[in-house]
PDB file of N, CA and C in Angstrom:
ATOM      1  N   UNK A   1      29.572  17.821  12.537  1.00  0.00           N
ATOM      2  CA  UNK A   1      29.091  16.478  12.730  1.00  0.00           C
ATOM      3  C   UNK A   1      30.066  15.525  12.028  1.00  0.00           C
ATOM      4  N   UNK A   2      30.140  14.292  12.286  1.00  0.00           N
ATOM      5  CA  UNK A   2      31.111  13.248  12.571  1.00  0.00           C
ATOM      6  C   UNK A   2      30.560  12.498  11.428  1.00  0.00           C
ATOM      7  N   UNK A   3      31.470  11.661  10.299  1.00  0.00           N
ATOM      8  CA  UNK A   3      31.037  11.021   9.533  1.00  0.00           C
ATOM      9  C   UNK A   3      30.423   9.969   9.961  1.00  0.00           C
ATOM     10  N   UNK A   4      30.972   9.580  11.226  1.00  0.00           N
ATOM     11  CA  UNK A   4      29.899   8.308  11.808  1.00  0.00           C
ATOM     12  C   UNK A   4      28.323   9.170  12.784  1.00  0.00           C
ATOM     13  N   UNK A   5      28.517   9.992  12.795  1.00  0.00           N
ATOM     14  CA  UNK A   5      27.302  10.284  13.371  1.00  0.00           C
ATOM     15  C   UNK A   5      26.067  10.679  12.458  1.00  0.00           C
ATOM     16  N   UNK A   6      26.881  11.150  11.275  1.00  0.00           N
ATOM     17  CA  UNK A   6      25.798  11.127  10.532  1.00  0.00           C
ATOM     18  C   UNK A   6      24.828   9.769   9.835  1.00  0.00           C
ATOM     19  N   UNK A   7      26.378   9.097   9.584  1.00  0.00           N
ATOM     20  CA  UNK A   7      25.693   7.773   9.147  1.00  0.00           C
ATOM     21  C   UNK A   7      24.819   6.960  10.492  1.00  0.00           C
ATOM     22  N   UNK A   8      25.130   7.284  11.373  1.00  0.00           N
ATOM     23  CA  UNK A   8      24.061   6.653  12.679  1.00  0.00           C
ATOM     24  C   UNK A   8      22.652   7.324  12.624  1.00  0.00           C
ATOM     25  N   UNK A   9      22.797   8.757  12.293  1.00  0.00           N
ATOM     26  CA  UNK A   9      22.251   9.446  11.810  1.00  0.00           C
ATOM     27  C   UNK A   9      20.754   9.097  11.149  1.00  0.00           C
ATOM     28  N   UNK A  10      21.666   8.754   9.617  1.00  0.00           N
ATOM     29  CA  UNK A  10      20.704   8.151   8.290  1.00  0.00           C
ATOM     30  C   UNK A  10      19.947   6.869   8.335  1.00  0.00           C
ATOM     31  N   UNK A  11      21.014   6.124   9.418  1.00  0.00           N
ATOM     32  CA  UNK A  11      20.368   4.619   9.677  1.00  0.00           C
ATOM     33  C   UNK A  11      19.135   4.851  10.005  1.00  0.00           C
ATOM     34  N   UNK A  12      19.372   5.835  11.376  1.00  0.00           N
ATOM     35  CA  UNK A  12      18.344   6.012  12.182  1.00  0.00           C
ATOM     36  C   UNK A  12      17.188   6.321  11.529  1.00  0.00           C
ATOM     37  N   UNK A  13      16.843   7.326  10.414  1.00  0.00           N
ATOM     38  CA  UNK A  13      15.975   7.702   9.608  1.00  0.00           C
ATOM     39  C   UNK A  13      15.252   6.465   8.326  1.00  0.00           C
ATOM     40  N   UNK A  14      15.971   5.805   8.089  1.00  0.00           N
ATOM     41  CA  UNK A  14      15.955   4.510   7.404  1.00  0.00           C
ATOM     42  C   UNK A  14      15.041   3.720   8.303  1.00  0.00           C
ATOM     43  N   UNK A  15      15.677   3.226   9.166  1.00  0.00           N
ATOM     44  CA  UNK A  15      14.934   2.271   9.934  1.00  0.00           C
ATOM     45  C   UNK A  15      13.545   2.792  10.242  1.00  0.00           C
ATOM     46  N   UNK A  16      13.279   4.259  10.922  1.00  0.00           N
ATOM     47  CA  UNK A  16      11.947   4.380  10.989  1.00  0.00           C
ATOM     48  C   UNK A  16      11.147   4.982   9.940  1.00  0.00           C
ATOM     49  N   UNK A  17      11.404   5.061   8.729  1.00  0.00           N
ATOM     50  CA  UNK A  17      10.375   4.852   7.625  1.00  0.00           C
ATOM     51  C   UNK A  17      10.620   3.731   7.330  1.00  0.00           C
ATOM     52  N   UNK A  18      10.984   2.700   7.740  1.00  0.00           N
ATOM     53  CA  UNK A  18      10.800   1.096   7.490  1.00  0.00           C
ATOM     54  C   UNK A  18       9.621   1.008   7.823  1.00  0.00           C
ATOM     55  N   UNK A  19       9.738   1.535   9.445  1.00  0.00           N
ATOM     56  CA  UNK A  19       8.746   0.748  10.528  1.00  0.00           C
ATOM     57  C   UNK A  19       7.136   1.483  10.045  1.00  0.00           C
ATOM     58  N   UNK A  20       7.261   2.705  10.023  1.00  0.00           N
ATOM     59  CA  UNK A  20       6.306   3.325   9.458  1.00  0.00           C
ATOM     60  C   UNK A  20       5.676   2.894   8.481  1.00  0.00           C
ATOM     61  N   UNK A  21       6.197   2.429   7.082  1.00  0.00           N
ATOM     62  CA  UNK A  21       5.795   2.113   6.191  1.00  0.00           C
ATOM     63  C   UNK A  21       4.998   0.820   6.481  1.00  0.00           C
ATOM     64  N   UNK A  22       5.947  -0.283   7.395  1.00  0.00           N
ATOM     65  CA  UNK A  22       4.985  -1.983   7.638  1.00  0.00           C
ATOM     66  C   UNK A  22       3.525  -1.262   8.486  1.00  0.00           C
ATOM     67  N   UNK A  23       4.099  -0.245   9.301  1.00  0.00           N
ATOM     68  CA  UNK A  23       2.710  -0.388   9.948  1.00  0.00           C
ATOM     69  C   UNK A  23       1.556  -0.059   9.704  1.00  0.00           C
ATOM     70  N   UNK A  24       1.676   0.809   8.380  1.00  0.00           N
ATOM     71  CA  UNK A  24       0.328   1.338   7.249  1.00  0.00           C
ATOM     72  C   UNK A  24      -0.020   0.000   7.280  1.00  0.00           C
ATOM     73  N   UNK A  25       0.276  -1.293   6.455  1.00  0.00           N
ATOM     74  CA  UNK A  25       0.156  -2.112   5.904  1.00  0.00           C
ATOM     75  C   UNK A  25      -0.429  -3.011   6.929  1.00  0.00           C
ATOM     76  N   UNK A  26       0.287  -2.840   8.092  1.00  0.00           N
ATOM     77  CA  UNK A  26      -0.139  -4.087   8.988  1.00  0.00           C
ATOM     78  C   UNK A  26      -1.742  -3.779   9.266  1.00  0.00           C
ATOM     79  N   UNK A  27      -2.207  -2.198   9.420  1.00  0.00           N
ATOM     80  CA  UNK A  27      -3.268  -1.825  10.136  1.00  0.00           C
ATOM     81  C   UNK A  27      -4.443  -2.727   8.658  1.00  0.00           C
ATOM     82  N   UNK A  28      -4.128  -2.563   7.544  1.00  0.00           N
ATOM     83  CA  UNK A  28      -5.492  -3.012   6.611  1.00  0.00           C
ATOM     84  C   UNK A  28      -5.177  -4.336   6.640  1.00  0.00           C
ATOM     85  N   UNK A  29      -4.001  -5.096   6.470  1.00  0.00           N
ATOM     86  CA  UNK A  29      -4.077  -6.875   6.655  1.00  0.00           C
ATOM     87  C   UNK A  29      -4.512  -7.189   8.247  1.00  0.00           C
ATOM     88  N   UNK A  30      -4.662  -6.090   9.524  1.00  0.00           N
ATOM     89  CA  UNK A  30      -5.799  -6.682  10.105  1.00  0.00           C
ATOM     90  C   UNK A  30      -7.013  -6.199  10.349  1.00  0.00           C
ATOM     91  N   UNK A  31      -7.148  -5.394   9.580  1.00  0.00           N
ATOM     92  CA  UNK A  31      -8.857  -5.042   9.120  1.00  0.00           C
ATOM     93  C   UNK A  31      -9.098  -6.499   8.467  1.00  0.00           C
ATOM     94  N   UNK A  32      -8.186  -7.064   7.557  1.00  0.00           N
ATOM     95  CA  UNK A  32      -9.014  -7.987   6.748  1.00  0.00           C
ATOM     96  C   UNK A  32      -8.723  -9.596   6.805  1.00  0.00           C
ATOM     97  N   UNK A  33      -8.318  -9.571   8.086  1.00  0.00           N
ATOM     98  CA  UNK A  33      -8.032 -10.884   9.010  1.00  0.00           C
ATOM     99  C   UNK A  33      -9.282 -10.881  10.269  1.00  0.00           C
ATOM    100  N   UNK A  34      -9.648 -10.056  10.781  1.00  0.00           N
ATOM    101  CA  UNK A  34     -10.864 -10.008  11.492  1.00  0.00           C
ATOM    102  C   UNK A  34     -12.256 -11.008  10.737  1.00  0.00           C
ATOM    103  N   UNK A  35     -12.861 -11.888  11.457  1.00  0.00           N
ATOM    104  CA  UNK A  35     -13.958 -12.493  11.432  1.00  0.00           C
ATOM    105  C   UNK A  35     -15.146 -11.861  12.262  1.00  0.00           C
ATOM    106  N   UNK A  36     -15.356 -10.821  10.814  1.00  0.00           N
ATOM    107  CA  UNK A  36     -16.909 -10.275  11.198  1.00  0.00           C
ATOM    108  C   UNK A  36     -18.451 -11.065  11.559  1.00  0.00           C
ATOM    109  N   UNK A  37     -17.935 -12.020  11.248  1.00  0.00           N
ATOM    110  CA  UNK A  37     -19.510 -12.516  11.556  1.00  0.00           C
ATOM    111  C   UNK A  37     -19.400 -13.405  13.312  1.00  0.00           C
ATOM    112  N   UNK A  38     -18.431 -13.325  13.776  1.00  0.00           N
ATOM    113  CA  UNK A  38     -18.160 -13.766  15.120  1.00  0.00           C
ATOM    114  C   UNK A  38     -18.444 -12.170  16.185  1.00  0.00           C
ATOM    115  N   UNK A  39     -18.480 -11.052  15.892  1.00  0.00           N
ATOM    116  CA  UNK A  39     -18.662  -9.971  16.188  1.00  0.00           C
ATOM    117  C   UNK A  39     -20.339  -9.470  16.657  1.00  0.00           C
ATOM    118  N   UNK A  40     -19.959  -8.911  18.012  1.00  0.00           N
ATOM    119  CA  UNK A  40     -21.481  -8.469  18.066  1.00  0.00           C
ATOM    120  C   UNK A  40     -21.984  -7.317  16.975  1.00  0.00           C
ATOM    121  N   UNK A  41     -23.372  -7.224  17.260  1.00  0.00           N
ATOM    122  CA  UNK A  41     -23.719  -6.063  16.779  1.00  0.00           C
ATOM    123  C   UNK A  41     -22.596  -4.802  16.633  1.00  0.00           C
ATOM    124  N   UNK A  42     -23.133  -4.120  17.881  1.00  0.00           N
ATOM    125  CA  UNK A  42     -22.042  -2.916  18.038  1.00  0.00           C
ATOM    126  C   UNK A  42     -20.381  -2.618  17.360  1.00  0.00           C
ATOM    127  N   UNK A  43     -19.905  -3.807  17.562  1.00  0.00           N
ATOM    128  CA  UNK A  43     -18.372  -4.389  16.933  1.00  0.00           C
ATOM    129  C   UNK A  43     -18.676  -4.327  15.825  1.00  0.00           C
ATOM    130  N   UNK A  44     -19.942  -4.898  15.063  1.00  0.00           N
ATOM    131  CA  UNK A  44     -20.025  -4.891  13.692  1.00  0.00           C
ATOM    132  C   UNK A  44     -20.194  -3.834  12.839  1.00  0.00           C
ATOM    133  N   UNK A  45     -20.791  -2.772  14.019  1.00  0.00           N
ATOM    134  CA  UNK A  45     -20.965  -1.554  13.144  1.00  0.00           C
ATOM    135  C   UNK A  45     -19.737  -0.546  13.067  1.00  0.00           C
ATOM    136  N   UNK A  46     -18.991  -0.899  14.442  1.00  0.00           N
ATOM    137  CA  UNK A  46     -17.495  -0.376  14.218  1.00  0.00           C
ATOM    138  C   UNK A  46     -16.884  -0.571  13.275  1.00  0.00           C
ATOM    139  N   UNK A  47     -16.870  -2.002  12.957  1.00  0.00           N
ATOM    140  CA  UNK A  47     -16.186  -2.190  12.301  1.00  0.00           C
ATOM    141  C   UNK A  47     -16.222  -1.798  10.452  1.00  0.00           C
ATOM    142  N   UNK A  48     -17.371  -1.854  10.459  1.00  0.00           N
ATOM    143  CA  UNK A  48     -17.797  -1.735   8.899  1.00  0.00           C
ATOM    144  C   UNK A  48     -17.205   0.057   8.599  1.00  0.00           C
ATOM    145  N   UNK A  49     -17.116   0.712   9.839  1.00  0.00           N
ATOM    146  CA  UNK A  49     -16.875   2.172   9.426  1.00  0.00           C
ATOM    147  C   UNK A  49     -15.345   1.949   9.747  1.00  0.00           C
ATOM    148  N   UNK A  50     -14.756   1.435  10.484  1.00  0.00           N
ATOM    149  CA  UNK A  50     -12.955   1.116  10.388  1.00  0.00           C
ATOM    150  C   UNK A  50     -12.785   0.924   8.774  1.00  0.00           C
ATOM    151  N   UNK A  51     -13.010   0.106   8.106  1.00  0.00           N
ATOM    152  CA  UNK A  51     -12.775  -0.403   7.009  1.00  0.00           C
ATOM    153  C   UNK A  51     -13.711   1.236   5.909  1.00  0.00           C
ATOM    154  N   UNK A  52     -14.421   1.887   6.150  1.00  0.00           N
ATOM    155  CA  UNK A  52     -14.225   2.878   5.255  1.00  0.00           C
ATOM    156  C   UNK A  52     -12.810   4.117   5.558  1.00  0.00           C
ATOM    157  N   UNK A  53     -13.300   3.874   6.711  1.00  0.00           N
ATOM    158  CA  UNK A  53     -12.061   4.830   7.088  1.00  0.00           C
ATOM    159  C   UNK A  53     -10.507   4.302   6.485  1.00  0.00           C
ATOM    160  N   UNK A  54     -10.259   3.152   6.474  1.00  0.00           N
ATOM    161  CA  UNK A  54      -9.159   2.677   5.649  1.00  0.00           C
ATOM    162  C   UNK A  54      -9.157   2.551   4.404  1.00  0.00           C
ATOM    163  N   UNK A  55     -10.473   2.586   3.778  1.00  0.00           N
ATOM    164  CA  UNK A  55     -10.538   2.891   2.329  1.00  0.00           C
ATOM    165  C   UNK A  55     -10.216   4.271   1.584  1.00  0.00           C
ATOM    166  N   UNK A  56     -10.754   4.899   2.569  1.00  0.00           N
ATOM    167  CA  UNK A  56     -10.123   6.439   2.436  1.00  0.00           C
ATOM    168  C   UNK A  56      -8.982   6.593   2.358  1.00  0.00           C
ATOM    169  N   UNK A  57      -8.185   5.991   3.239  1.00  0.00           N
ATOM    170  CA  UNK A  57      -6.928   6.359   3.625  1.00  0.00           C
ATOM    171  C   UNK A  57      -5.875   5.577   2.346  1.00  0.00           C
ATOM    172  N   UNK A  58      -6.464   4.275   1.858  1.00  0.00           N
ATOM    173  CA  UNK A  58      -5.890   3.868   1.353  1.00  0.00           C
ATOM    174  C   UNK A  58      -5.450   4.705  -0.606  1.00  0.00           C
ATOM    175  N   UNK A  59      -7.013   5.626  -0.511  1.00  0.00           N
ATOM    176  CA  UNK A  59      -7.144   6.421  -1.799  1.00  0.00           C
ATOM    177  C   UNK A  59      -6.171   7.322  -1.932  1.00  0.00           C
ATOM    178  N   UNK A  60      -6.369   7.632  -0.634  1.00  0.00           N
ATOM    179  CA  UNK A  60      -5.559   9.392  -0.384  1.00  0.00           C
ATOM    180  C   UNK A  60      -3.824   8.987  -0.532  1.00  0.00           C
ATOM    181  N   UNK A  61      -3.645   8.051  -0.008  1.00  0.00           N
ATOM    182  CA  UNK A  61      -2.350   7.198  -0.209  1.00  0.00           C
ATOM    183  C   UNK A  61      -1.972   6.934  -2.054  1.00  0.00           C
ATOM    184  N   UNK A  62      -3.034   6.816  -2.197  1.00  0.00           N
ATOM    185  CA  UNK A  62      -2.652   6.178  -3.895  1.00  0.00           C
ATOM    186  C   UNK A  62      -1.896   7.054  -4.628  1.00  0.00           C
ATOM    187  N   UNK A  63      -2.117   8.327  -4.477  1.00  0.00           N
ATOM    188  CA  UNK A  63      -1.478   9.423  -5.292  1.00  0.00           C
ATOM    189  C   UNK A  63      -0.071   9.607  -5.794  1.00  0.00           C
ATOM    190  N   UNK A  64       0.548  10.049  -6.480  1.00  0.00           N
ATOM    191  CA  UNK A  64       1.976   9.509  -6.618  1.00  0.00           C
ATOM    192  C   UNK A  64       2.970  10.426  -5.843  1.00  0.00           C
ATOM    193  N   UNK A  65       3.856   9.734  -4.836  1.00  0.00           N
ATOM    194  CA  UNK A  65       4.552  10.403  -4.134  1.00  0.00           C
ATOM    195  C   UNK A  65       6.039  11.016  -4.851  1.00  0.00           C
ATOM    196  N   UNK A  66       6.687  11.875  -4.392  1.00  0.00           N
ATOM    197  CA  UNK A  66       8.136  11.838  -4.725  1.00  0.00           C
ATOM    198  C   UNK A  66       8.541  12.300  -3.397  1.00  0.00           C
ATOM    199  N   UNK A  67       9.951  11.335  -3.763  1.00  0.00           N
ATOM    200  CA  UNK A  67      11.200  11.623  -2.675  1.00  0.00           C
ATOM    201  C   UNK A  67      12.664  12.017  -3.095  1.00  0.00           C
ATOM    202  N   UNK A  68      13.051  12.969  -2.421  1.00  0.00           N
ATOM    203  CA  UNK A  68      14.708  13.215  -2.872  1.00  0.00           C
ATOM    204  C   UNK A  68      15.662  13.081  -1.448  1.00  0.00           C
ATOM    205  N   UNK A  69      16.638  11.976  -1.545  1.00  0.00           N
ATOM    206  CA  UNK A  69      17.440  11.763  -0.661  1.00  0.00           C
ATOM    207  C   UNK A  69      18.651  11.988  -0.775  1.00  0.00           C
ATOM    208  N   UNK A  70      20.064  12.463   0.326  1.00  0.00           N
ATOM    209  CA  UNK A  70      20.813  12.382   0.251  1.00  0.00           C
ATOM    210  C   UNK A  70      21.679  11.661   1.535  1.00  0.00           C
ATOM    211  N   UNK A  71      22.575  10.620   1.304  1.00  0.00           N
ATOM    212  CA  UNK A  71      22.851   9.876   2.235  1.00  0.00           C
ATOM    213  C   UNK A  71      24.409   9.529   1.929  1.00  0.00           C
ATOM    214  N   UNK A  72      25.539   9.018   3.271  1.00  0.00           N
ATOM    215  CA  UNK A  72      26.699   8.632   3.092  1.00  0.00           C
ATOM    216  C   UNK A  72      26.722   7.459   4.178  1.00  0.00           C
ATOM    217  N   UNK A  73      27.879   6.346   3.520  1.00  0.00           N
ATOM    218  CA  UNK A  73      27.863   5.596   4.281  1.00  0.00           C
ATOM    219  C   UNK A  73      29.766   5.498   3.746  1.00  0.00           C
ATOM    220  N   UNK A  74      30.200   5.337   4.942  1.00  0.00           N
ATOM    221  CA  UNK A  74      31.770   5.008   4.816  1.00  0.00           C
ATOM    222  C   UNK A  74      32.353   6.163   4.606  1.00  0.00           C
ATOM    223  N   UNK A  75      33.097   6.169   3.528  1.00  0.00           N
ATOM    224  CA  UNK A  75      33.394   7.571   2.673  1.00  0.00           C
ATOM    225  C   UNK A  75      32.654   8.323   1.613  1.00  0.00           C
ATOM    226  N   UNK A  76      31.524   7.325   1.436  1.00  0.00           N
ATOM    227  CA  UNK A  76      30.841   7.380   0.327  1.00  0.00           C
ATOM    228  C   UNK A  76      30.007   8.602   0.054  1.00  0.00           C
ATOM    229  N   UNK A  77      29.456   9.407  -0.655  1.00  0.00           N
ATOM    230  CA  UNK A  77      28.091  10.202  -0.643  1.00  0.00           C
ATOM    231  C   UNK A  77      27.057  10.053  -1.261  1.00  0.00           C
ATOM    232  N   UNK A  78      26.226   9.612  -1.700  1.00  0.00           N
ATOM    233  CA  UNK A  78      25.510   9.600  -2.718  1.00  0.00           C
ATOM    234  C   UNK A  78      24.167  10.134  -2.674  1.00  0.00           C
ATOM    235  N   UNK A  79      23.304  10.276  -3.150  1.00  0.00           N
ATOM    236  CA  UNK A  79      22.112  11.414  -3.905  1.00  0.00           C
ATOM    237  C   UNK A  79      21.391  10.151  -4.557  1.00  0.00           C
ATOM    238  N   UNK A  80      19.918  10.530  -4.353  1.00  0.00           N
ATOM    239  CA  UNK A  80      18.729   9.511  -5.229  1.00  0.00           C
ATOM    240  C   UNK A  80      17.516  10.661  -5.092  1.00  0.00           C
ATOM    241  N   UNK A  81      16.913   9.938  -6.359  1.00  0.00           N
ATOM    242  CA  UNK A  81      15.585  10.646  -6.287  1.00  0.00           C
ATOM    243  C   UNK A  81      14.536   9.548  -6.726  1.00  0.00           C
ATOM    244  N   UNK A  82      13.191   9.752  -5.894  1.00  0.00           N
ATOM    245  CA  UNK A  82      12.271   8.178  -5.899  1.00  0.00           C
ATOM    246  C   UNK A  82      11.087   9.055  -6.522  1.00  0.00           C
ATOM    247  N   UNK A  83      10.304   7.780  -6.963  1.00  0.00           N
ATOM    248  CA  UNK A  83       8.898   8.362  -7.164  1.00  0.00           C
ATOM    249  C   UNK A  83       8.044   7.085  -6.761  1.00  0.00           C
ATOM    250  N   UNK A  84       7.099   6.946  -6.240  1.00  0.00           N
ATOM    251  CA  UNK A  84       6.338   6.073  -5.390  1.00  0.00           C
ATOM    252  C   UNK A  84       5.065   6.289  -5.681  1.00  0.00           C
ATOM    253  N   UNK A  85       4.281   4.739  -5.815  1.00  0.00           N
ATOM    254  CA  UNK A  85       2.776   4.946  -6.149  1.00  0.00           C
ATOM    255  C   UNK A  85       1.611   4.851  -4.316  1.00  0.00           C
ATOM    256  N   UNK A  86       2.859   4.830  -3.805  1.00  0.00           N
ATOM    257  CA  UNK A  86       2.031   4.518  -2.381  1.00  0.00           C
ATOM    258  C   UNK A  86       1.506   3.441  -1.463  1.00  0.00           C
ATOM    259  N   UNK A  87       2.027   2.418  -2.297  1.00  0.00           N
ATOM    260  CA  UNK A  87       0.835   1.265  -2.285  1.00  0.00           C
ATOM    261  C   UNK A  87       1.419   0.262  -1.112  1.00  0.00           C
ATOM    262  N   UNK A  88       0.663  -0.449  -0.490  1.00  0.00           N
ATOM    263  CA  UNK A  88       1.147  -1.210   0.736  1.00  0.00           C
ATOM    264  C   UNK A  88       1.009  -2.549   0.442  1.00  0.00           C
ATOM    265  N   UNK A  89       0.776  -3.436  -0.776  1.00  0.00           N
ATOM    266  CA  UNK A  89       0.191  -4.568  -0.998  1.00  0.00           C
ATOM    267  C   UNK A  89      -0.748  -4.630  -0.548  1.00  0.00           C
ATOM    268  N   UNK A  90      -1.767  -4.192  -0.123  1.00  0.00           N
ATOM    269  CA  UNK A  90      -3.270  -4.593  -0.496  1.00  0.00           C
ATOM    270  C   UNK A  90      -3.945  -3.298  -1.295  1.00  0.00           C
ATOM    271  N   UNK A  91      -4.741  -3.510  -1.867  1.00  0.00           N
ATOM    272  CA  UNK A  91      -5.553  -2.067  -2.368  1.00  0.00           C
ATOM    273  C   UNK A  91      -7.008  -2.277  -1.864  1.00  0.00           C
ATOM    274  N   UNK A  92      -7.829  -1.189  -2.315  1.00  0.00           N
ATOM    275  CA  UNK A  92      -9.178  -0.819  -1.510  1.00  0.00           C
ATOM    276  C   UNK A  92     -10.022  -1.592  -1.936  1.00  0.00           C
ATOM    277  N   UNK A  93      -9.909  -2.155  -2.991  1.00  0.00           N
ATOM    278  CA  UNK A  93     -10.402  -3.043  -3.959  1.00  0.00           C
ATOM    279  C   UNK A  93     -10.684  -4.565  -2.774  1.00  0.00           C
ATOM    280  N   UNK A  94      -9.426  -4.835  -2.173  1.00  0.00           N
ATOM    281  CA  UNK A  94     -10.011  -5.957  -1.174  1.00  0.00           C
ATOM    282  C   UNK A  94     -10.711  -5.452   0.171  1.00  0.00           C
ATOM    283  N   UNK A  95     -10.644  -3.758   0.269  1.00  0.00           N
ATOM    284  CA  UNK A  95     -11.146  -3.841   1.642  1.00  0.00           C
ATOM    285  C   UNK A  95     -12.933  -3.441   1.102  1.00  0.00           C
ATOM    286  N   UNK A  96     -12.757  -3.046   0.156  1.00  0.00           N
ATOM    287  CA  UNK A  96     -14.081  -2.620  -0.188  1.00  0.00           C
ATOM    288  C   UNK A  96     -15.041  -4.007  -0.785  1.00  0.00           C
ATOM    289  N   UNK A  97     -14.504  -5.292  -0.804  1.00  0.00           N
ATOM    290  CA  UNK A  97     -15.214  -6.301  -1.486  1.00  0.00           C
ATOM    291  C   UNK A  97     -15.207  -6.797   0.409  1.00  0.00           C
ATOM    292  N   UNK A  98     -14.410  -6.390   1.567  1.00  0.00           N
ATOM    293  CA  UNK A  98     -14.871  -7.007   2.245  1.00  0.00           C
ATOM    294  C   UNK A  98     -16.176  -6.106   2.918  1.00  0.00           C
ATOM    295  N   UNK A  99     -15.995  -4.930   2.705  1.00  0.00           N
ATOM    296  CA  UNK A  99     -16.934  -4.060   3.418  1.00  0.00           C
ATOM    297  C   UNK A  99     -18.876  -4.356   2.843  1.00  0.00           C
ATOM    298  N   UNK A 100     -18.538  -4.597   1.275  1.00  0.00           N
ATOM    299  CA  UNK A 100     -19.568  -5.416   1.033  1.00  0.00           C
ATOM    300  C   UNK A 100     -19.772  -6.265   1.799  1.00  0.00           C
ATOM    301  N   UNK A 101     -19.319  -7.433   2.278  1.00  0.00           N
ATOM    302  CA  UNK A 101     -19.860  -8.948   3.054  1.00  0.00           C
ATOM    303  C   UNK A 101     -19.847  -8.177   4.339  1.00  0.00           C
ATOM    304  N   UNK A 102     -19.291  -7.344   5.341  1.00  0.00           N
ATOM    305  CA  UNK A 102     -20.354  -6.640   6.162  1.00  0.00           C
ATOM    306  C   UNK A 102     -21.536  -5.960   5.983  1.00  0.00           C
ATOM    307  N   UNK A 103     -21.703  -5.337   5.287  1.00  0.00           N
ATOM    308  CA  UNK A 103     -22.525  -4.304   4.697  1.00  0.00           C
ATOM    309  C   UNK A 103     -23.925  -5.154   4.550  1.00  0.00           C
ATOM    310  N   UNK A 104     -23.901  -6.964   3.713  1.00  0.00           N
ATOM    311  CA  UNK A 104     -24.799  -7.580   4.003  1.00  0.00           C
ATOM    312  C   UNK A 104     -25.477  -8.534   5.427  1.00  0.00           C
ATOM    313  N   UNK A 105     -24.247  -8.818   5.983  1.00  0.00           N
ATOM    314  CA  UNK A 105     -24.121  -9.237   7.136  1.00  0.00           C
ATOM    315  C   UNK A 105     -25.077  -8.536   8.487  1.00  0.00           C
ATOM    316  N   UNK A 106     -24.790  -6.628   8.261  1.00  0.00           N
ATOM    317  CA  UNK A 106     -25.430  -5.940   8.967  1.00  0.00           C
ATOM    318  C   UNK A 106     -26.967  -5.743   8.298  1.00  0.00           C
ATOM    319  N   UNK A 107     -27.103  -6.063   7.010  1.00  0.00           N
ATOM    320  CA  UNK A 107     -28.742  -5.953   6.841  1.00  0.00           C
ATOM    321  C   UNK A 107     -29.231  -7.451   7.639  1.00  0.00           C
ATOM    322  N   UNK A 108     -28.543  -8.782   7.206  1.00  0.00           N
ATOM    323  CA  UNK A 108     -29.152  -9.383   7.794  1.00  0.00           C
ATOM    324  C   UNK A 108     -29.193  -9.239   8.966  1.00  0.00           C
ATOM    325  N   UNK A 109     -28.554  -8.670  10.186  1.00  0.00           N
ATOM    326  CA  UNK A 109     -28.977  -8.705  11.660  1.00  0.00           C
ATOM    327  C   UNK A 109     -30.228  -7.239  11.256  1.00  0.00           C
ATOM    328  N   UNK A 110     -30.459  -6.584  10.558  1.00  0.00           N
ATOM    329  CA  UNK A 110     -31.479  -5.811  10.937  1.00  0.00           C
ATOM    330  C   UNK A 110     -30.562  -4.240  10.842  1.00  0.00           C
ATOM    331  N   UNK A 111     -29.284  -4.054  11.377  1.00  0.00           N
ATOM    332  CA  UNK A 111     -28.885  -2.968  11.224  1.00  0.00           C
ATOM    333  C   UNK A 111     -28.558  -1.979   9.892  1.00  0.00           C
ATOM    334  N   UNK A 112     -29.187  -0.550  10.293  1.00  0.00           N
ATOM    335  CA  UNK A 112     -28.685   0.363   9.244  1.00  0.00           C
ATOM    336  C   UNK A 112     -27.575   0.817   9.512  1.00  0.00           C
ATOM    337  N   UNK A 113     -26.678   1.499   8.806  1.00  0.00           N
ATOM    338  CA  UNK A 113     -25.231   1.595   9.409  1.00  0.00           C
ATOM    339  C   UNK A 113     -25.871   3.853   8.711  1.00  0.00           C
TER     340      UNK A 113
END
């Protein structure tokens, strides 16, 4: 393999744990851009279990990751090693203070979830 193919290579791998990474993030900033109280019933009860299901996900995420990379660009080679708390800028902490204001929302229409 070709020093430029590899580095097309690494880009390539770069760029899609970019994309990967925004799109964790994008999925809970629009859990918590949604206006639940414009929502029917049914929607409402979806929704209140979307938002545990992302609370979960967001826990299981919390754990501390490690990464070991090795990458070249030019002539260059270089070696890193990461350690990562997981975190996407929001924590469960806001999805779970919103799951509360559904949670009352659905007693007041009458529903048990």
């Amino acid at each position: 393999m070709t020093k430029m193919t590899r580095n097309v290579f690494m880009l390539i791998i770069m760029l899609a744990t970019a994309f990967f990474v925004l799109g964790c993030a994008a999925g809970t900033k629009e859990l918590l851009n949604e206006d639940y109280k414009k929502m029917n019933n049914e929607d409402l009860l979806r929704y209140y279990y979307n938002l545990n299901d992302e609370i979960e996900r967001q826990e299981k995420q919390s754990v501390p990751q490690f990464g070991i990379g090795i990458g070249g660009f030019g002539h260059h080679t270089a070696g890193g090693v990461g350690v990562s708390t997981g975190g996407s800028g929001y924590t469960s902490d806001d999805l779970r203070t919103r799951r509360v204001d559904v949670r009352l929302e659905l007693q007041k229409r009458g529903i048990t979830p």
